[in-house]
Protein backbone atom coordinates (compact mmCIF):
# COMPACT_ATOMS: atom_id res chain seq x y z
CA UNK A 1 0.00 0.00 0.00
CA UNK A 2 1.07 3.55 -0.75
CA UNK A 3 -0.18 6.87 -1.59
CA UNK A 4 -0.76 6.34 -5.03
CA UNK A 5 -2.93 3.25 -4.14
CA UNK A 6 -6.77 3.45 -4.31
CA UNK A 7 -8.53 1.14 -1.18
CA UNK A 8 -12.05 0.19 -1.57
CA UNK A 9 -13.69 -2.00 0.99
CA UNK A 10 -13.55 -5.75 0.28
CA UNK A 11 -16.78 -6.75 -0.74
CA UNK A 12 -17.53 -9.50 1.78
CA UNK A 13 -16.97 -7.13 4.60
CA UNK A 14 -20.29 -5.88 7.10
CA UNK A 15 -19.31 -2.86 9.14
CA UNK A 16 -21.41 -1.04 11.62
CA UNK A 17 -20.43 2.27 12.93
CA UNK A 18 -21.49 3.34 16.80
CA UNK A 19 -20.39 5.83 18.83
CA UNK A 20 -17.00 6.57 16.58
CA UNK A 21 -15.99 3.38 16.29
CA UNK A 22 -16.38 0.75 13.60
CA UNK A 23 -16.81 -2.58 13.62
CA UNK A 24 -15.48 -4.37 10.43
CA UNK A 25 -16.59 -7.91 10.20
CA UNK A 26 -15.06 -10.53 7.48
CA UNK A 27 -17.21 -13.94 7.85
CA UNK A 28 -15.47 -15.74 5.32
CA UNK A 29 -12.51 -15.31 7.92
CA UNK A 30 -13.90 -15.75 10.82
CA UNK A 31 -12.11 -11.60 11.09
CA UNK A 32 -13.75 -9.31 13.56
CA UNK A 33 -11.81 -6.05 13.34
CA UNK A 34 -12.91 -2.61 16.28
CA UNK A 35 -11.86 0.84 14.60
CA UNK A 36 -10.73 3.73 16.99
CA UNK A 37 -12.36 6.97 15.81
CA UNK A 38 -9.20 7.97 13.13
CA UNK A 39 -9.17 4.00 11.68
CA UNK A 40 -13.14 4.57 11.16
CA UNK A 41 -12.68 7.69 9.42
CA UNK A 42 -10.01 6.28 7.63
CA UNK A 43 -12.85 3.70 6.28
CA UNK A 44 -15.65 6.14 5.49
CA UNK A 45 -13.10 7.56 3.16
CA UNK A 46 -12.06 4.48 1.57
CA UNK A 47 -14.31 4.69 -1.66
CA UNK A 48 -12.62 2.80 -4.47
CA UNK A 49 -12.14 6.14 -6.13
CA UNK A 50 -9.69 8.01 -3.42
CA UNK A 51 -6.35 7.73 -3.63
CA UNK A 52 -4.39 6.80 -0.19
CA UNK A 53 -2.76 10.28 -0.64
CA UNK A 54 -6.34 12.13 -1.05
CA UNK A 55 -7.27 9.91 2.35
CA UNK A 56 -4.33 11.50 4.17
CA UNK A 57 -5.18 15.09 2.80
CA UNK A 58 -8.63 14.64 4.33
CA UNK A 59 -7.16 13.07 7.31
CA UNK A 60 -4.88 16.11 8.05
CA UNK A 61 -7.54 18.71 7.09
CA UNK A 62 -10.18 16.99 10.37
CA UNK A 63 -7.24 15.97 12.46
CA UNK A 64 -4.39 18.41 13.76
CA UNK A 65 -1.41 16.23 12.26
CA UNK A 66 1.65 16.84 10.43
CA UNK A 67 1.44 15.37 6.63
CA UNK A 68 4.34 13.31 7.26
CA UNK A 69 2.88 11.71 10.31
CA UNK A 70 -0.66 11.18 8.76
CA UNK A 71 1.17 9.38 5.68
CA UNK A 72 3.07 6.80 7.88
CA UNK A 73 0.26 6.30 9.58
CA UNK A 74 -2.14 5.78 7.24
CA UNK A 75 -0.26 3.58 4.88
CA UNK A 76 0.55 1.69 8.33
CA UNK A 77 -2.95 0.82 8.96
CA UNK A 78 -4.44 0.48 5.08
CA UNK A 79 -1.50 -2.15 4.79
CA UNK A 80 -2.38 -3.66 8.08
CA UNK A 81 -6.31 -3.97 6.79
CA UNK A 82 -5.16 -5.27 3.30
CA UNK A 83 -2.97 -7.98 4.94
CA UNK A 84 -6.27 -8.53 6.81
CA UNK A 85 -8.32 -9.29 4.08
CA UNK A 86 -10.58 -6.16 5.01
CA UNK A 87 -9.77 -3.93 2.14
CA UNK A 88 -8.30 -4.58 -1.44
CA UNK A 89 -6.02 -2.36 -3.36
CA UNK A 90 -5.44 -0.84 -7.28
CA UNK A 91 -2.88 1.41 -8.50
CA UNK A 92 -4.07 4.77 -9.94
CA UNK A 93 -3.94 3.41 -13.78
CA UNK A 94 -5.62 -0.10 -12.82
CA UNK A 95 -8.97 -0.80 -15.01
CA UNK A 96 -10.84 -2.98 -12.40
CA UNK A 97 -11.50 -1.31 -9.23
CA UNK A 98 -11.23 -3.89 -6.37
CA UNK A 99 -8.28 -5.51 -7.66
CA UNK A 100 -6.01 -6.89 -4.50
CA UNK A 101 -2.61 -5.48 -5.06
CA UNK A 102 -0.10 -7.84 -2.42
CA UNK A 103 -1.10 -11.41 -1.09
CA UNK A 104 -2.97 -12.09 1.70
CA UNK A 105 -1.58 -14.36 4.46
């Protein structure tokens, strides 16, 4: 995952959001995943169409947090929910939207 990469939610995933937190849930995995407030804006933004750098744009815009820091951060966690099986990944000039970019574990 990097900034030029464009998340989208994997398509077998149920989330629920309450009280600022999400709750990502990935039967085929038997994955239950709880999102602090940050991770679950992080995964409103995640649209298929974003690009990781347009997420961290909108992350420092809400959030009082140096680009550099948001960047690391945010990579951090998309690559932690892609290793998950909880999002997939496309580079910018990909056709199909949805398209895992790494392997899962």
């Amino acid at each position: 995952m990097n900034l030029t990469s464009i998340p989208a939610h994997h398509a077998d995933v149920a989330s629920a959001i309450a009280d600022d937190e999400a709750v990502l849930i990935l039967p085929s995995k038997g994955r239950v995943q709880v999102l602090n407030a940050v991770g679950t804006r992080v995964w409103q933004l995640i649209d298929a169409r974003r690009s990781v750098a347009e997420i961290v744009d909108q992350i420092c815009r809400e959030y009082e947090v140096e680009p550099e820091q948001a960047a690391r951060d945010t990579t951090g966690f998309l690559a932690d929910l892609l290793a998950k099986g909880l999002v997939t990944a496309r580079s910018r000039g990909d056709a199909g939207a949805g398209t895992t970019a790494g392997a899962e574990p």
